[in-house]
N, C-alpha and C. Protein backbone atom coordinates (compact mmCIF):
# COMPACT_ATOMS: atom_id res chain seq x y z
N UNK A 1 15.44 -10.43 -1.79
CA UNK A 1 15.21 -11.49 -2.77
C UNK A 1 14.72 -10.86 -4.07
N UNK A 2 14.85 -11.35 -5.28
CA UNK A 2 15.09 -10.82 -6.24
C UNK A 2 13.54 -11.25 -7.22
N UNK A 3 12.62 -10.43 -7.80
CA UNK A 3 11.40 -10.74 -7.88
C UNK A 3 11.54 -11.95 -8.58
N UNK A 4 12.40 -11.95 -9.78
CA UNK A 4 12.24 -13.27 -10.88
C UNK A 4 12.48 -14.73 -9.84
N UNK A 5 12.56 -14.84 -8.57
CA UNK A 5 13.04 -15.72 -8.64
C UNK A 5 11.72 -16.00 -7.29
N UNK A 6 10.74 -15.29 -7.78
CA UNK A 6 9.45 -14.75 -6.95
C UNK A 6 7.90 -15.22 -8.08
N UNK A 7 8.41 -15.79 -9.35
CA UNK A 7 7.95 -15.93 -10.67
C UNK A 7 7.25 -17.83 -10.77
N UNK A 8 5.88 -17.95 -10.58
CA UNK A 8 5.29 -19.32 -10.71
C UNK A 8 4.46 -19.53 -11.19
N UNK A 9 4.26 -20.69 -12.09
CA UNK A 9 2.92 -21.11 -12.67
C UNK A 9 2.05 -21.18 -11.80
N UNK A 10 0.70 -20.76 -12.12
CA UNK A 10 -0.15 -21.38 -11.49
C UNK A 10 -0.37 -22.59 -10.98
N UNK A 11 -0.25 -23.80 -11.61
CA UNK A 11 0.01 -25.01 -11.30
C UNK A 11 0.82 -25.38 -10.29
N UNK A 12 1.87 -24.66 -9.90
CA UNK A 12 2.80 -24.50 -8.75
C UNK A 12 1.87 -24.16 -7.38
N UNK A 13 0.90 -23.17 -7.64
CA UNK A 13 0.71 -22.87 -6.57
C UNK A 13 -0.44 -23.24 -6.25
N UNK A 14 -1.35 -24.19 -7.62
CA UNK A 14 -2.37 -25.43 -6.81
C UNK A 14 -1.65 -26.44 -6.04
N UNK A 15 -0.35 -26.75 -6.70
CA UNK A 15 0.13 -27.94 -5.82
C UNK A 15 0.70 -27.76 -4.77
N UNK A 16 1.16 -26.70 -4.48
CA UNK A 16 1.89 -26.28 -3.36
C UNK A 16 1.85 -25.04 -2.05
N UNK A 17 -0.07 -25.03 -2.32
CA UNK A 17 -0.52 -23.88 -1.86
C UNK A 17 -0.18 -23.71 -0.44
N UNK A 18 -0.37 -24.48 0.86
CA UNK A 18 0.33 -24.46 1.93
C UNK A 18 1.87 -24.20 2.54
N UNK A 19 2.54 -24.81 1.51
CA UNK A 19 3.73 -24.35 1.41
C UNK A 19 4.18 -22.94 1.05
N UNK A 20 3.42 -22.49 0.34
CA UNK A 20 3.39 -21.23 -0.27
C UNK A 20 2.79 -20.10 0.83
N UNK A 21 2.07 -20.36 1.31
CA UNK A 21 1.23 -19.83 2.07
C UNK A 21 2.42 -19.65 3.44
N UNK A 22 2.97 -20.72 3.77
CA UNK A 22 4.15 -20.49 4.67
C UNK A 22 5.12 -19.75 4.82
N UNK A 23 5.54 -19.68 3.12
CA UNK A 23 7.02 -18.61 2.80
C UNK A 23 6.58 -17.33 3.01
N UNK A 24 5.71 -17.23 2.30
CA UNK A 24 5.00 -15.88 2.18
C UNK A 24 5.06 -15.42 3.32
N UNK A 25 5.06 -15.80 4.59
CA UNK A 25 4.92 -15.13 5.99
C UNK A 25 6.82 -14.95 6.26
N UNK A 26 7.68 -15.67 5.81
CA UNK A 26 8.65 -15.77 5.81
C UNK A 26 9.54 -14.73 5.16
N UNK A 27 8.95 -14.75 4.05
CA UNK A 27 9.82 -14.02 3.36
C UNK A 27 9.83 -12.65 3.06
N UNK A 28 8.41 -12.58 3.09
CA UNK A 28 7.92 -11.11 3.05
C UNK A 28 7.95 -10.06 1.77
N UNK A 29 8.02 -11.04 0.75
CA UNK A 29 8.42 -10.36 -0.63
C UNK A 29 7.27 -11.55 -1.43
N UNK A 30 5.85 -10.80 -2.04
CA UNK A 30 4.89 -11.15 -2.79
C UNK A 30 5.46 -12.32 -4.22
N UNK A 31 4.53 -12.90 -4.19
CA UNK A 31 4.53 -14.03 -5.25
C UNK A 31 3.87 -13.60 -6.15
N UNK A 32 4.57 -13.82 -7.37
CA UNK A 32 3.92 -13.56 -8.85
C UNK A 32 3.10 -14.75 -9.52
N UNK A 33 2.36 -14.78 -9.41
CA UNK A 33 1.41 -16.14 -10.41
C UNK A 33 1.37 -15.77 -11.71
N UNK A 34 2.01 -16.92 -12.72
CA UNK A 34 1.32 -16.19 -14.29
C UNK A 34 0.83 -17.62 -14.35
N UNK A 35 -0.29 -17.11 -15.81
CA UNK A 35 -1.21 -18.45 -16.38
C UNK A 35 -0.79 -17.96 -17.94
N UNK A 36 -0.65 -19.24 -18.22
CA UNK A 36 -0.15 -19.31 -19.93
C UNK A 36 0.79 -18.28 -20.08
N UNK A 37 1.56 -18.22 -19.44
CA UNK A 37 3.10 -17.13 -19.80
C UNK A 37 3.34 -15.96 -19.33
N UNK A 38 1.86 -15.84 -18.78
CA UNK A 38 1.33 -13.89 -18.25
C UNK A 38 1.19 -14.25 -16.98
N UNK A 39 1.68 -13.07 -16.30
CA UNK A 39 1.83 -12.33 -14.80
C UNK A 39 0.32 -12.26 -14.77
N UNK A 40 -0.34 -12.82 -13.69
CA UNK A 40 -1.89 -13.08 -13.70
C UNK A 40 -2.32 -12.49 -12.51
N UNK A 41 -1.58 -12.77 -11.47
CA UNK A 41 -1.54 -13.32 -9.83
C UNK A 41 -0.65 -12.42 -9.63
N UNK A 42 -0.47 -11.25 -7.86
CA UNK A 42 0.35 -11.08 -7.19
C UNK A 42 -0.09 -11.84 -5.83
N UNK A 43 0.63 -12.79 -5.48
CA UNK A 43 -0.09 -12.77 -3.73
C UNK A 43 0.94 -12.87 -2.67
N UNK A 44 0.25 -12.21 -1.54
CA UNK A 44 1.23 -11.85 -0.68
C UNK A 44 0.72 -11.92 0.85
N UNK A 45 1.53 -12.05 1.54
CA UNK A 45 0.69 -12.34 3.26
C UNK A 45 0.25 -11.18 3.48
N UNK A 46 -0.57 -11.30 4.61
CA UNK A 46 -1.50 -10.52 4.83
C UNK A 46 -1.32 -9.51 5.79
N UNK A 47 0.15 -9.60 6.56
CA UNK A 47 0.89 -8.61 7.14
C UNK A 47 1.44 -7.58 6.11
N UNK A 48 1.89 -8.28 5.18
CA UNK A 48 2.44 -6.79 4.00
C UNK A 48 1.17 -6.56 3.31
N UNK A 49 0.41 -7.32 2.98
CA UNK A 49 -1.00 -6.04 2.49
C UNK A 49 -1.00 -5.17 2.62
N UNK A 50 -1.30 -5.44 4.13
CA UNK A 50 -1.89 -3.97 5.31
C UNK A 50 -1.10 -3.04 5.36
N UNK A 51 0.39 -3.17 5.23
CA UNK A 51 1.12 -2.56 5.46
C UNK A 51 1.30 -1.40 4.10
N UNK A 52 0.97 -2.11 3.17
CA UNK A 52 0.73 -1.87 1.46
C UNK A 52 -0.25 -0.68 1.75
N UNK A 53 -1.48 -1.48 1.90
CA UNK A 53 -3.03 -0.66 2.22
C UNK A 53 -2.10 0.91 2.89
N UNK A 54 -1.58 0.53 4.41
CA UNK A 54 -1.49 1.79 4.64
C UNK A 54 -0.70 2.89 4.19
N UNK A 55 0.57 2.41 3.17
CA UNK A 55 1.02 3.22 2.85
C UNK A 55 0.34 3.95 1.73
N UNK A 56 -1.25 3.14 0.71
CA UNK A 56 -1.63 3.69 -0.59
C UNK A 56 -2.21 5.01 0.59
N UNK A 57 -3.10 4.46 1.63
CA UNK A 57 -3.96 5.73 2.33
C UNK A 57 -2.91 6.83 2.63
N UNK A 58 -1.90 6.75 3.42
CA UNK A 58 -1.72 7.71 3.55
C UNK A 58 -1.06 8.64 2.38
N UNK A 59 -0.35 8.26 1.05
CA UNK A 59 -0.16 8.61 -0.56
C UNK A 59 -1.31 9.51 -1.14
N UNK A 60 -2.58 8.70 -0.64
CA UNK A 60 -4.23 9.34 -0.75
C UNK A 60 -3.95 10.72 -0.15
N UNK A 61 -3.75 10.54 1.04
CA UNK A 61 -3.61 11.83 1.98
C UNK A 61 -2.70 13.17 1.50
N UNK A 62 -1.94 12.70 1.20
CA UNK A 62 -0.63 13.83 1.05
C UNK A 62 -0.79 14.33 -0.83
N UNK A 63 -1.54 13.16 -1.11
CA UNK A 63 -2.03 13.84 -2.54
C UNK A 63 -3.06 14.45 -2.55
N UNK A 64 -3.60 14.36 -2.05
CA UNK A 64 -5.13 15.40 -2.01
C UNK A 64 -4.85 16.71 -1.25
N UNK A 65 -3.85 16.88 -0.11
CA UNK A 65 -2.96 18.07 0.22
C UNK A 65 -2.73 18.85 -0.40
N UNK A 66 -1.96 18.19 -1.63
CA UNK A 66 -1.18 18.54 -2.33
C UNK A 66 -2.06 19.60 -3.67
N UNK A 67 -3.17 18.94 -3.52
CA UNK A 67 -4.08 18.60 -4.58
C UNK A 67 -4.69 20.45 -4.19
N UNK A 68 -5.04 20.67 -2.96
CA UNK A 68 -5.84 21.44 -2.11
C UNK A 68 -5.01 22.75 -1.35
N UNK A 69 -3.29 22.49 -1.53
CA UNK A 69 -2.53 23.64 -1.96
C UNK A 69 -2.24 24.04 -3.14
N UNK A 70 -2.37 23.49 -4.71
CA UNK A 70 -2.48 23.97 -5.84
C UNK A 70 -4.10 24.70 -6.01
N UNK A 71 -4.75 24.04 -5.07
CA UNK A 71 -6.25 25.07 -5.51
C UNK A 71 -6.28 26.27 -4.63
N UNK A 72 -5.57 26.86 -3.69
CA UNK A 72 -5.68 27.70 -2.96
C UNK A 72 -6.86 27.63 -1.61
N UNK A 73 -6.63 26.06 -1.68
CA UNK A 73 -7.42 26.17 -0.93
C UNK A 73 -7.09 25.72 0.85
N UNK A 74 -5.92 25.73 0.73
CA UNK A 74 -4.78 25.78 2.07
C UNK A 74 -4.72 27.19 2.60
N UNK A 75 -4.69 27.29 4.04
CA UNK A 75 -3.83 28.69 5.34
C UNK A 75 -2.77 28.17 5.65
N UNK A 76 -2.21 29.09 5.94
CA UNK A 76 -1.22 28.80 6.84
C UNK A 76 -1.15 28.23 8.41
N UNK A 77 -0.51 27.95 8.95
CA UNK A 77 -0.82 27.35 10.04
C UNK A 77 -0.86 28.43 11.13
N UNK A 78 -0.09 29.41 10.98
CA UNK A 78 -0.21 30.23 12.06
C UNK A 78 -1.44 30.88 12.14
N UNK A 79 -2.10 31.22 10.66
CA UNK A 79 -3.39 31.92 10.80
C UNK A 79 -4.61 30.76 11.40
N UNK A 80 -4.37 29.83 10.95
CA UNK A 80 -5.55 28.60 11.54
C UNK A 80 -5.13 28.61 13.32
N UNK A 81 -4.23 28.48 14.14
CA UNK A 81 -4.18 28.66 14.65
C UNK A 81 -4.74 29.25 15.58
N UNK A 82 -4.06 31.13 15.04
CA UNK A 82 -5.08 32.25 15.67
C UNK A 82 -6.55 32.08 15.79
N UNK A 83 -6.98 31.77 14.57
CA UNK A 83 -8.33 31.49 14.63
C UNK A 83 -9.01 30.60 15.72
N UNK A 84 -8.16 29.40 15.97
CA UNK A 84 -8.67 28.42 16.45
C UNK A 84 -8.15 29.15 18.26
N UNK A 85 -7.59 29.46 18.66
CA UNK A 85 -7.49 30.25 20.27
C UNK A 85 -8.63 31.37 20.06
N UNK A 86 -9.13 31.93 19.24
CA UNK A 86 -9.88 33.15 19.32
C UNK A 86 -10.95 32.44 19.56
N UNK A 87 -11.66 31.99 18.75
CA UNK A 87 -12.67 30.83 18.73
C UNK A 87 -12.79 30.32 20.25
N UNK A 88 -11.57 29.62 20.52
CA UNK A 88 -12.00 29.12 21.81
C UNK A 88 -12.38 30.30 23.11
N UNK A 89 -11.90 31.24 23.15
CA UNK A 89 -11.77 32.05 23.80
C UNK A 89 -13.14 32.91 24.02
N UNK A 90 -14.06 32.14 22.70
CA UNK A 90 -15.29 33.53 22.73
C UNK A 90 -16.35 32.74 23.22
């Protein structure tokens, strides 16, 4: 579904908040609220939130990786490894 057609006054969605609240589980593609002409409002069920949420965390994750092999501050895996059998071993 195509966002513009995802596009409502506020007033729409005082009057029609239950209904709204319904699609939203349906459709699975977030509602835009604007007030006085402006994009104000995104809302969206609460199954794609989460789903939202988890993809920002794990984005968090793989950027701070990323973040922590430009500082040199990454091994390699084989050497963590070794380490980690030696370790156990003593």
């Amino acid at each position: 579904m195509k966002l513009s057609h995802q596009i409502k006054p506020i007033s729409y969605l005082k009057a029609h908040a239950a209904e709204v609240a319904r699609n939203l589980g349906k459709q699975g593609a977030p509602l835009v609220i604007t007030q006085n002409g402006e994009a104000k409002l995104v809302v969206q069920d609460i199954e794609s939130f989460e789903k939202t949420e988890e993809t920002l965390a794990l984005l968090k994750i793989l950027a701070l990786g990323n973040r922590q092999i430009e500082q040199g501050k990454a091994q390699p895996a084989a050497e963590v490894l070794k380490r980690l059998h030696k370790n156990r071993g003593a």
